[in-house]
C-alpha atoms as a PDB file:
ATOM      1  CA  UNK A   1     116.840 161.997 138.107  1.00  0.00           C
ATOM      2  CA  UNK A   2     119.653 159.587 137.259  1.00  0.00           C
ATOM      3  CA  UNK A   3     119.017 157.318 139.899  1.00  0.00           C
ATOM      4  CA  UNK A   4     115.976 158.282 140.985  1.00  0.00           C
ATOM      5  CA  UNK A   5     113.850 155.049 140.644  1.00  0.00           C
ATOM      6  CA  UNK A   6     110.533 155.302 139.014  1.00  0.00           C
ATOM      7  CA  UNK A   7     108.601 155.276 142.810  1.00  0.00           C
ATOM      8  CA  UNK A   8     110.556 157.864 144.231  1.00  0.00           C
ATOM      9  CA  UNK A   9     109.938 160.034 141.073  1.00  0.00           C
ATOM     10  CA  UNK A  10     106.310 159.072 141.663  1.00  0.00           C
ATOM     11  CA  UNK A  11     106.743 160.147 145.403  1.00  0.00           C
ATOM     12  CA  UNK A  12     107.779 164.291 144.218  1.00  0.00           C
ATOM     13  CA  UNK A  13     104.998 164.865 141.872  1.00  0.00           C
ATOM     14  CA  UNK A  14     101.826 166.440 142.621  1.00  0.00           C
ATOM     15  CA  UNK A  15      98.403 164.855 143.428  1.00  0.00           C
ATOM     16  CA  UNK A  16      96.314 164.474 140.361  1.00  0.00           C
ATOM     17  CA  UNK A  17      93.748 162.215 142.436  1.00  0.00           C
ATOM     18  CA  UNK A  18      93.063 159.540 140.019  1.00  0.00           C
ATOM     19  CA  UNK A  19      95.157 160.030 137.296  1.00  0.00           C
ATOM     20  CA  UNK A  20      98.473 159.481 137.526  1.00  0.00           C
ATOM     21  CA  UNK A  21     100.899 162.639 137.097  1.00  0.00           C
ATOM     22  CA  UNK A  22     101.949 164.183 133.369  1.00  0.00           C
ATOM     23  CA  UNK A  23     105.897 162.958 132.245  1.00  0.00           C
ATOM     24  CA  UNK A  24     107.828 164.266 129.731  1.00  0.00           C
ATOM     25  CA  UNK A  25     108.850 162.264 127.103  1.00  0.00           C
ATOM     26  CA  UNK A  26     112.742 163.080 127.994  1.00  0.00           C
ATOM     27  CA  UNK A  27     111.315 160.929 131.170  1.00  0.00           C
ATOM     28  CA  UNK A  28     109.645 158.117 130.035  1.00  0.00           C
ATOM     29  CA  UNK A  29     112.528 158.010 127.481  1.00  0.00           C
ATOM     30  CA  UNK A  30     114.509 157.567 130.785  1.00  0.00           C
ATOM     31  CA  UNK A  31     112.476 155.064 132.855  1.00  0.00           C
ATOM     32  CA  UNK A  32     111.879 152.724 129.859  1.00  0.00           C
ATOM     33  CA  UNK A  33     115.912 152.804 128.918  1.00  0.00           C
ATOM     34  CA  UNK A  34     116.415 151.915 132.937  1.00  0.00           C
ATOM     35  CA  UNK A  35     113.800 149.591 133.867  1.00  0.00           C
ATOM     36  CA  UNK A  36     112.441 147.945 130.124  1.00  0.00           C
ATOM     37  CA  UNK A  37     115.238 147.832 127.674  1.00  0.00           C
ATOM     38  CA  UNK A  38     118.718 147.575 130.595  1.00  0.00           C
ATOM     39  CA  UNK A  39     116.774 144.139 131.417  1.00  0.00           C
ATOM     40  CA  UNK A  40     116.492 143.421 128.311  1.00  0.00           C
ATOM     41  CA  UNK A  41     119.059 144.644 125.953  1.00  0.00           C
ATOM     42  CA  UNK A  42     121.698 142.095 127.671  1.00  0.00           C
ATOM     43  CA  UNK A  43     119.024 138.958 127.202  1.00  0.00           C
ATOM     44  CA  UNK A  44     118.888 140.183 123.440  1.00  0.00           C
ATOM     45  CA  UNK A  45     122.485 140.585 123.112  1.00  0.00           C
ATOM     46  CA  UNK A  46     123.773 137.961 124.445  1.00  0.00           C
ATOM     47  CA  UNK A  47     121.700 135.032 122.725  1.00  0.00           C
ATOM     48  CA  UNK A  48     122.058 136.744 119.355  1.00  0.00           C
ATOM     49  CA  UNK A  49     123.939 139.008 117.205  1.00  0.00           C
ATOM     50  CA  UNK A  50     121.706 142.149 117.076  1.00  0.00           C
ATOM     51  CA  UNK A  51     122.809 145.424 117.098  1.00  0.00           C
ATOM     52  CA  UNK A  52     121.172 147.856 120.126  1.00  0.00           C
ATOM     53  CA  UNK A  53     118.609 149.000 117.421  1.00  0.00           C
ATOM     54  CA  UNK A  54     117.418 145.708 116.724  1.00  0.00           C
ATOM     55  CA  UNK A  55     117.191 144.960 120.544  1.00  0.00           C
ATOM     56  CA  UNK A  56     115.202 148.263 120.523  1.00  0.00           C
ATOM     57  CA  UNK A  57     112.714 147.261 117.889  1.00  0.00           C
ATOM     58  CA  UNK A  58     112.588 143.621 120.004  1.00  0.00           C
ATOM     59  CA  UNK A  59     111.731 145.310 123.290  1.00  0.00           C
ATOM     60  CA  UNK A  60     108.765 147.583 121.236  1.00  0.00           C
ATOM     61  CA  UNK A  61     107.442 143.933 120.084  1.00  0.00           C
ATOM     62  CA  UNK A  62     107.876 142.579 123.352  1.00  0.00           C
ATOM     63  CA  UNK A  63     105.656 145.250 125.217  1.00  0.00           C
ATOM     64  CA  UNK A  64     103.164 145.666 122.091  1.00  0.00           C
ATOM     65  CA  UNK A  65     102.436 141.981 122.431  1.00  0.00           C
ATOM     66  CA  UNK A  66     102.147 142.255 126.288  1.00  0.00           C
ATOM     67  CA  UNK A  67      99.715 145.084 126.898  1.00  0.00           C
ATOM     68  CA  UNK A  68      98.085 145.973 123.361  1.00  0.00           C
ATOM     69  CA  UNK A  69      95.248 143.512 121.998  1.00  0.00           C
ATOM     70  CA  UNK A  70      95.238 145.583 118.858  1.00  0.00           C
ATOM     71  CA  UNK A  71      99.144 145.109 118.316  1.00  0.00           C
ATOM     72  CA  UNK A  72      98.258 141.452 118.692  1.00  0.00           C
ATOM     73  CA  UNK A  73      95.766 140.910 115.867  1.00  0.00           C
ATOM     74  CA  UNK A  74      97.865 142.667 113.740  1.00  0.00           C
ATOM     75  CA  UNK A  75     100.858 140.734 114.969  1.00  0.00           C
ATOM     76  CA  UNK A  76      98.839 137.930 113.946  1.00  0.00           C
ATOM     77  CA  UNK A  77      98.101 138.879 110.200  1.00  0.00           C
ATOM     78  CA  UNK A  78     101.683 139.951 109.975  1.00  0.00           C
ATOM     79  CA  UNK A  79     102.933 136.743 110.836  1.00  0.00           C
ATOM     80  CA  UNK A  80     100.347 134.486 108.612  1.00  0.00           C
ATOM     81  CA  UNK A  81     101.786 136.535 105.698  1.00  0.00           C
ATOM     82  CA  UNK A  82     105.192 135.795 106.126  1.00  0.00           C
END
């Protein structure tokens, strides 16, 4: 699984029909790392001083504000408050 991109890992699991197959969390630990936070983590690091666990909590903001309409009304409130 090192370098097995996310397709090809798609392409060796079993047909669930419409759902799309179980992962373990060791995997989507994986995939994120490779595809979400290896773009990111040099954008982050390079334009500012934050340590990798920074980045990490940047990257969680980053995808909470891009797929989660909850995250962003909270986001929202958070924000008028500071």
């Amino acid at each position: 699984m090192v370098n097995e991109t996310f397709t090809e890992w798609l392409d060796k699991q079993p047909d669930y029909g419409l759902c799309p197959p179980p992962m373990t969390l060791k995997e989507f630990k994986d995939f994120i790392t490779r595809y979400h936070v290896s773009e990111h983590t040099a954008k982050y690091a390079l334009v500012t001083s934050m340590s990798e666990s920074q980045v990490r909590t940047e990257i969680l903001c980053d995808i909470l504000l891009t797929q989660s309409e909850k995250f962003r009304r909270e986001w929202r409130e958070y924000l008028k408050r500071k």
